[in-house]
Protein backbone atom coordinates (compact mmCIF):
# COMPACT_ATOMS: atom_id res chain seq x y z
CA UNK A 1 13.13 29.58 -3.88
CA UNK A 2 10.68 28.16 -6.06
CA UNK A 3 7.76 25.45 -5.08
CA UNK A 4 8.27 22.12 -6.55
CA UNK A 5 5.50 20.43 -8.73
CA UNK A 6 5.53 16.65 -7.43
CA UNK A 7 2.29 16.03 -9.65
CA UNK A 8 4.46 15.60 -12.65
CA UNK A 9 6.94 13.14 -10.97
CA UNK A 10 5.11 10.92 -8.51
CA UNK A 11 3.04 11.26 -5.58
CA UNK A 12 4.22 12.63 -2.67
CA UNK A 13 2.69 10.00 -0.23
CA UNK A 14 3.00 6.42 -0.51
CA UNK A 15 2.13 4.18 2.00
CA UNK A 16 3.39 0.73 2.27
CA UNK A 17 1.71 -2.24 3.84
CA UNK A 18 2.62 -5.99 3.74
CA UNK A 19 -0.17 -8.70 4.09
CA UNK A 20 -0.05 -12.19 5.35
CA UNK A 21 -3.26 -13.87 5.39
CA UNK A 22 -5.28 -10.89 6.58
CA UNK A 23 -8.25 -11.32 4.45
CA UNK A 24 -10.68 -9.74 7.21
CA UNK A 25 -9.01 -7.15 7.88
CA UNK A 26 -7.94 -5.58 4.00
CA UNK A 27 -10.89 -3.95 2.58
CA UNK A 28 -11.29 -2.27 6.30
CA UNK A 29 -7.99 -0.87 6.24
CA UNK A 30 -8.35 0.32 2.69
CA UNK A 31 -11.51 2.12 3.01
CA UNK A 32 -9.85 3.86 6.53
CA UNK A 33 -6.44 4.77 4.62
CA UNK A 34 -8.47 6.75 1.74
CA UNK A 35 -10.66 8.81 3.71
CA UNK A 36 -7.59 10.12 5.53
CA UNK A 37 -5.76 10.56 2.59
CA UNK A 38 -8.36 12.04 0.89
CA UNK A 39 -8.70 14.60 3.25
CA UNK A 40 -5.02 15.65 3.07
CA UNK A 41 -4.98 16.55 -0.84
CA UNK A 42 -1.87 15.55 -1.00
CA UNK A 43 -0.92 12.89 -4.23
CA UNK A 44 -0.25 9.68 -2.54
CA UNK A 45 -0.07 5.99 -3.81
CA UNK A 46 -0.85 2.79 -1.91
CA UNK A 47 1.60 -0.23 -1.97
CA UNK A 48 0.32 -3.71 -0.70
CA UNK A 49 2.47 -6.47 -0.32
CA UNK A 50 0.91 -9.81 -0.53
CA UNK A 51 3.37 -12.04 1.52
CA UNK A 52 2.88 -15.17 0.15
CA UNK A 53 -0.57 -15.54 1.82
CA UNK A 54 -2.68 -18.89 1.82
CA UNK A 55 -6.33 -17.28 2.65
CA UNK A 56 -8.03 -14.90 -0.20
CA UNK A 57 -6.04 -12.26 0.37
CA UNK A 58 -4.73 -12.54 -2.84
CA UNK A 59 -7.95 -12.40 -3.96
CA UNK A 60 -9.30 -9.07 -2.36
CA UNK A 61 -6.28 -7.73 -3.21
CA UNK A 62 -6.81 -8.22 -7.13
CA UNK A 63 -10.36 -6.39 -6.45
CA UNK A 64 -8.80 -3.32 -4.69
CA UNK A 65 -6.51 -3.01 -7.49
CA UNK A 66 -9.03 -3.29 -10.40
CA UNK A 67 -11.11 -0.37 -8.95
CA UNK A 68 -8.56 2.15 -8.26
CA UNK A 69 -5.68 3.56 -10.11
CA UNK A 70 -3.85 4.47 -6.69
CA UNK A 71 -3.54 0.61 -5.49
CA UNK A 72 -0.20 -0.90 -6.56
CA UNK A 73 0.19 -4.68 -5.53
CA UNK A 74 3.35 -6.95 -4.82
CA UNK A 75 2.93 -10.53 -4.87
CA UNK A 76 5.60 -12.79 -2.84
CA UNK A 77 5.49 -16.19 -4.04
CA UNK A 78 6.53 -17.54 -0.12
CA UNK A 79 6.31 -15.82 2.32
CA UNK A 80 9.44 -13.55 3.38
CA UNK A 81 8.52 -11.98 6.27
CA UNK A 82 7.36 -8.65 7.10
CA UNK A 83 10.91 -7.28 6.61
CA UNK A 84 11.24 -8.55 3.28
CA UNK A 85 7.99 -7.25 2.41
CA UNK A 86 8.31 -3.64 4.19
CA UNK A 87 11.72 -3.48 1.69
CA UNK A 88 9.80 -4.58 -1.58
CA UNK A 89 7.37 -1.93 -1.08
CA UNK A 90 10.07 0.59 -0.25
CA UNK A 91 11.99 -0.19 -3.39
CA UNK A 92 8.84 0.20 -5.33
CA UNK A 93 7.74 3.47 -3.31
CA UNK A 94 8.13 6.65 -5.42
CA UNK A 95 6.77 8.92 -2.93
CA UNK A 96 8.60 11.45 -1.25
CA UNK A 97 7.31 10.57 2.30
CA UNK A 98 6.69 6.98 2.52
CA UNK A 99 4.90 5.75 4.95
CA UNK A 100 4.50 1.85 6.83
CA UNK A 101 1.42 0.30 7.99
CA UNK A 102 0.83 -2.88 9.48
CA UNK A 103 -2.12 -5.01 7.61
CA UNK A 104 -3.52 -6.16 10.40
CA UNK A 105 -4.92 -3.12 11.70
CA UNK A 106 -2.99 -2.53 14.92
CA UNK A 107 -0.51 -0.27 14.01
């Protein structure tokens, strides 16, 4: 049985985190999420979900993004809840592992 090749059709990690006003706590998380999944050298993506927040995590978000090529964003007009969230990054996931997180740092 041959090895798959997943560098030609996605990555094989994503990880998926919804945000709700968590403006202290994003860059943090970021910085701790790539040098673990650095380490792994394994292709991975990262999926934030902005949840209709009203602080600047919008904001922060947009910087992330510009920066680096492995950042997708989701912006909820209102917030939906972390369910709602969790299942727009899922649908948006093309990983073959995917992978929640919550944004505040606790999980």
């Amino acid at each position: 049985m041959e090895k798959s090749d997943n560098s030609q059709t996605g990555p094989q990690i994503s990880v998926v985190v919804p945000f709700y006003n968590e403006e202290a706590n994003v860059e943090e998380l970021y910085r701790r999420l790539k040098k673990v999944l650095d380490k792994l050298k394994r292709t991975y993506e990262l999926i934030f979900i902005d949840d209709g927040s009203t602080d600047k995590t919008p904001e922060i978000l947009q910087k992330i993004y510009e920066k680096d090529e492995l950042v997708k964003i989701i912006r909820l007009r209102k917030n939906f809840g972390q369910t709602a969230a969790l299942q727009a990054g899922f649908d948006f996931a093309q990983g073959e592992i995917i992978i929640s997180m919550d944004g505040d740092l606790q999980h």
